[in-house]
C-alpha atoms as a PDB file:
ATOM      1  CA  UNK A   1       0.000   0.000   0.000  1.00  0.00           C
ATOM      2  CA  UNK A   2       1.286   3.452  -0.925  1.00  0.00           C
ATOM      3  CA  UNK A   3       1.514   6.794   0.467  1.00  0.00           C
ATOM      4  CA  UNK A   4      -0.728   7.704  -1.730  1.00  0.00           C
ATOM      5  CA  UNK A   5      -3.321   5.470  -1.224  1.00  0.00           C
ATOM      6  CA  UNK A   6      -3.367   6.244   2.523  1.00  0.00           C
ATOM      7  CA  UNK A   7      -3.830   9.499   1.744  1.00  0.00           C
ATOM      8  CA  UNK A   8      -6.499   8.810  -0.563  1.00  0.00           C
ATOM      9  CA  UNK A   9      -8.721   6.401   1.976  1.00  0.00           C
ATOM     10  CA  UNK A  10      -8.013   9.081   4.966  1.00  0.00           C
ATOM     11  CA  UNK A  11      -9.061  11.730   2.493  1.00  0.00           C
ATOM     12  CA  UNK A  12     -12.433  10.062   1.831  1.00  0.00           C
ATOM     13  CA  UNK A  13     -12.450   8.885   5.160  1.00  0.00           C
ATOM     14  CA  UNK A  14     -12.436  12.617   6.253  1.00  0.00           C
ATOM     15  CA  UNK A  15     -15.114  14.004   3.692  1.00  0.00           C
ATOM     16  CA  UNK A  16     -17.456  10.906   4.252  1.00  0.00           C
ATOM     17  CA  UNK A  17     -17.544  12.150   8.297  1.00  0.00           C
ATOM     18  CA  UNK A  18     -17.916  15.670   7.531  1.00  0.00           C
ATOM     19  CA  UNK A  19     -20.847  15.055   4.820  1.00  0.00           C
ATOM     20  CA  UNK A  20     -22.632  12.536   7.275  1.00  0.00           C
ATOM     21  CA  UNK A  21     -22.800  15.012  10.400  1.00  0.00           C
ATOM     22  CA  UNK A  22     -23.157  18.541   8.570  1.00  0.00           C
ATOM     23  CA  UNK A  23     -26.783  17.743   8.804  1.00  0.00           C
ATOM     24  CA  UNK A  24     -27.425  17.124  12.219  1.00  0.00           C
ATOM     25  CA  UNK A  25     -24.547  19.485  13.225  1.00  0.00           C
ATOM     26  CA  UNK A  26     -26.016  22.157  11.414  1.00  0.00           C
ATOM     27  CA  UNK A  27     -29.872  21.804  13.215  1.00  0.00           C
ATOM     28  CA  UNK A  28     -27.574  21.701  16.444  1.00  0.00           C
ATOM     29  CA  UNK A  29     -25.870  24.974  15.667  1.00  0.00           C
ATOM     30  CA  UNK A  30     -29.309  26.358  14.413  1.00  0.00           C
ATOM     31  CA  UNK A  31     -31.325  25.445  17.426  1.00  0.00           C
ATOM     32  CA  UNK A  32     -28.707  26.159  19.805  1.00  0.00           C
ATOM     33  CA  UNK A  33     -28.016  29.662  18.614  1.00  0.00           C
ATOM     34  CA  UNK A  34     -31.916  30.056  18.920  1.00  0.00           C
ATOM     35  CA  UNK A  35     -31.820  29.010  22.660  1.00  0.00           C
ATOM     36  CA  UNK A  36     -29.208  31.292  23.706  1.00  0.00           C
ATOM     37  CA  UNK A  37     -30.906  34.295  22.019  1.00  0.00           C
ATOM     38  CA  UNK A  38     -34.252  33.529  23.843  1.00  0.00           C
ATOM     39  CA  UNK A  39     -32.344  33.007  27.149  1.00  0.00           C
ATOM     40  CA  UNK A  40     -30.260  36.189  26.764  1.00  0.00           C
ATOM     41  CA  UNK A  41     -33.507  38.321  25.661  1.00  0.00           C
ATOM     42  CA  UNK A  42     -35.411  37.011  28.900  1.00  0.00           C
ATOM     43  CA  UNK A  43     -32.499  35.719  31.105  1.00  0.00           C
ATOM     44  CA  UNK A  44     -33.642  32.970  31.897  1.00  0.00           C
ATOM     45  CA  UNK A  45     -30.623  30.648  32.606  1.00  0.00           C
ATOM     46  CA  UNK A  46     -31.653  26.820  33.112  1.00  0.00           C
ATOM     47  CA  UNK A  47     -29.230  24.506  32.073  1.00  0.00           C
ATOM     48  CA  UNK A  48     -32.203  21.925  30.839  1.00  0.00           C
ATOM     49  CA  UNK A  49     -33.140  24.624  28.853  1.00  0.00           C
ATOM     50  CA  UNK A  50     -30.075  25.052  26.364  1.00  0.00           C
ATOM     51  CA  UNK A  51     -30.207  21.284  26.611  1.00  0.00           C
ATOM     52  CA  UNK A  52     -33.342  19.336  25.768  1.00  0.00           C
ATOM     53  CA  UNK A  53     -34.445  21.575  22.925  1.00  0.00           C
ATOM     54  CA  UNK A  54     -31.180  19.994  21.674  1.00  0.00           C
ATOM     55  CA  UNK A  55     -30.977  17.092  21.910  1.00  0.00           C
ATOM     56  CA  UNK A  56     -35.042  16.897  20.730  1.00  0.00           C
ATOM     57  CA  UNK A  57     -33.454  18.645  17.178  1.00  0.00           C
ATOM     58  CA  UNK A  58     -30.490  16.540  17.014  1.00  0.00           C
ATOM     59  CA  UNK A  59     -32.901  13.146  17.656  1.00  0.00           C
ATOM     60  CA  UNK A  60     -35.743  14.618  14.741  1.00  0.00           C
ATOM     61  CA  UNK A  61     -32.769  15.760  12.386  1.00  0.00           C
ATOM     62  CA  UNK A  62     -31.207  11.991  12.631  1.00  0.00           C
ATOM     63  CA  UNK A  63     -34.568  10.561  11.940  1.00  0.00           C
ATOM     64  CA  UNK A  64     -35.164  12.911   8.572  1.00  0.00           C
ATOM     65  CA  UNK A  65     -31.604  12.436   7.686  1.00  0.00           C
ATOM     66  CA  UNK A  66     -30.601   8.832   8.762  1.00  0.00           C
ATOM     67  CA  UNK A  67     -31.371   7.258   5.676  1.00  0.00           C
ATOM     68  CA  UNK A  68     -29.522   9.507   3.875  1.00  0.00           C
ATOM     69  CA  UNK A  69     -26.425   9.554   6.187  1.00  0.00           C
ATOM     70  CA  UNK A  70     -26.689   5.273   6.236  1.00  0.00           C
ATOM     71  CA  UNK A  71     -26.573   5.293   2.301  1.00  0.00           C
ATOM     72  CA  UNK A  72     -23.293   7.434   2.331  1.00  0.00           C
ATOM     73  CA  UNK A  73     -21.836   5.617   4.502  1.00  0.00           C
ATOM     74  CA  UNK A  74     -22.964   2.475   2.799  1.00  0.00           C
ATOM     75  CA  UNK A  75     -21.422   3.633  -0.198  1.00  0.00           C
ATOM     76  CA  UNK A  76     -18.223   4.988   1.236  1.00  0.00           C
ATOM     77  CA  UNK A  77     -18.070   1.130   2.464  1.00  0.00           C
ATOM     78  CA  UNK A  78     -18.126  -0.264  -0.731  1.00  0.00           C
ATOM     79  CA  UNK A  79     -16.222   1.381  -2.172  1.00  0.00           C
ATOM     80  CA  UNK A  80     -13.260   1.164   0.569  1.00  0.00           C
ATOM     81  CA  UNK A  81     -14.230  -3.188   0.553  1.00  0.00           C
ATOM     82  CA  UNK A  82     -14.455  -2.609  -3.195  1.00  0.00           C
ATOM     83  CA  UNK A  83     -11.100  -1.365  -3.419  1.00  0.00           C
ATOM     84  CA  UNK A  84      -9.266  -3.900  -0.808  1.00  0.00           C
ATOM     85  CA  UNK A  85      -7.644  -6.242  -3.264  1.00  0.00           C
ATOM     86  CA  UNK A  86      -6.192  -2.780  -4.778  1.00  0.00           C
ATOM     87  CA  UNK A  87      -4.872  -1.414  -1.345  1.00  0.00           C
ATOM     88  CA  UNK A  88      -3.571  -4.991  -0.266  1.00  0.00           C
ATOM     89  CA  UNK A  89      -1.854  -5.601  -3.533  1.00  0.00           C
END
């Protein structure tokens, strides 16, 4: 196996991970950022309160987007088994 083809499976390794939680990452940011202006605009400053509206948005965002994130990672899986005989030779 070359240098370059350790490069190349990290590489895809890398932009497979970052493609799979953008989603849910994203509705985390979005929903967070939405907490803390609510709590700063009535100052209100329960813990549960930055916490559970979380973790409710990152739950719902992995059920819209799990089939989605399971195919790419499906693929990316393939592809890396697909490729085996390539990287072992």
């Amino acid at each position: 196996m070359t240098p370059e083809m350790i490069a190349k499976v990290a590489q895809d390794s890398i932009y497979t991970i970052l493609i799979v939680i953008a989603p849910v990452a994203g509705v985390a940011l979005v929903v967070g950022l939405l907490v803390s202006i609510f709590q700063a605009t009535t100052q209100i400053q329960e813990q549960t309160l930055a916490f559970v509206p979380k973790i409710l948005a990152v739950l719902l965002s992995i059920l819209f987007f799990g089939q989605w994130m399971l195919n790419h990672v499906v693929d990316f899986t393939q592809r890396l088994l697909g490729n085996l005989a390539q990287y072992i030779g």
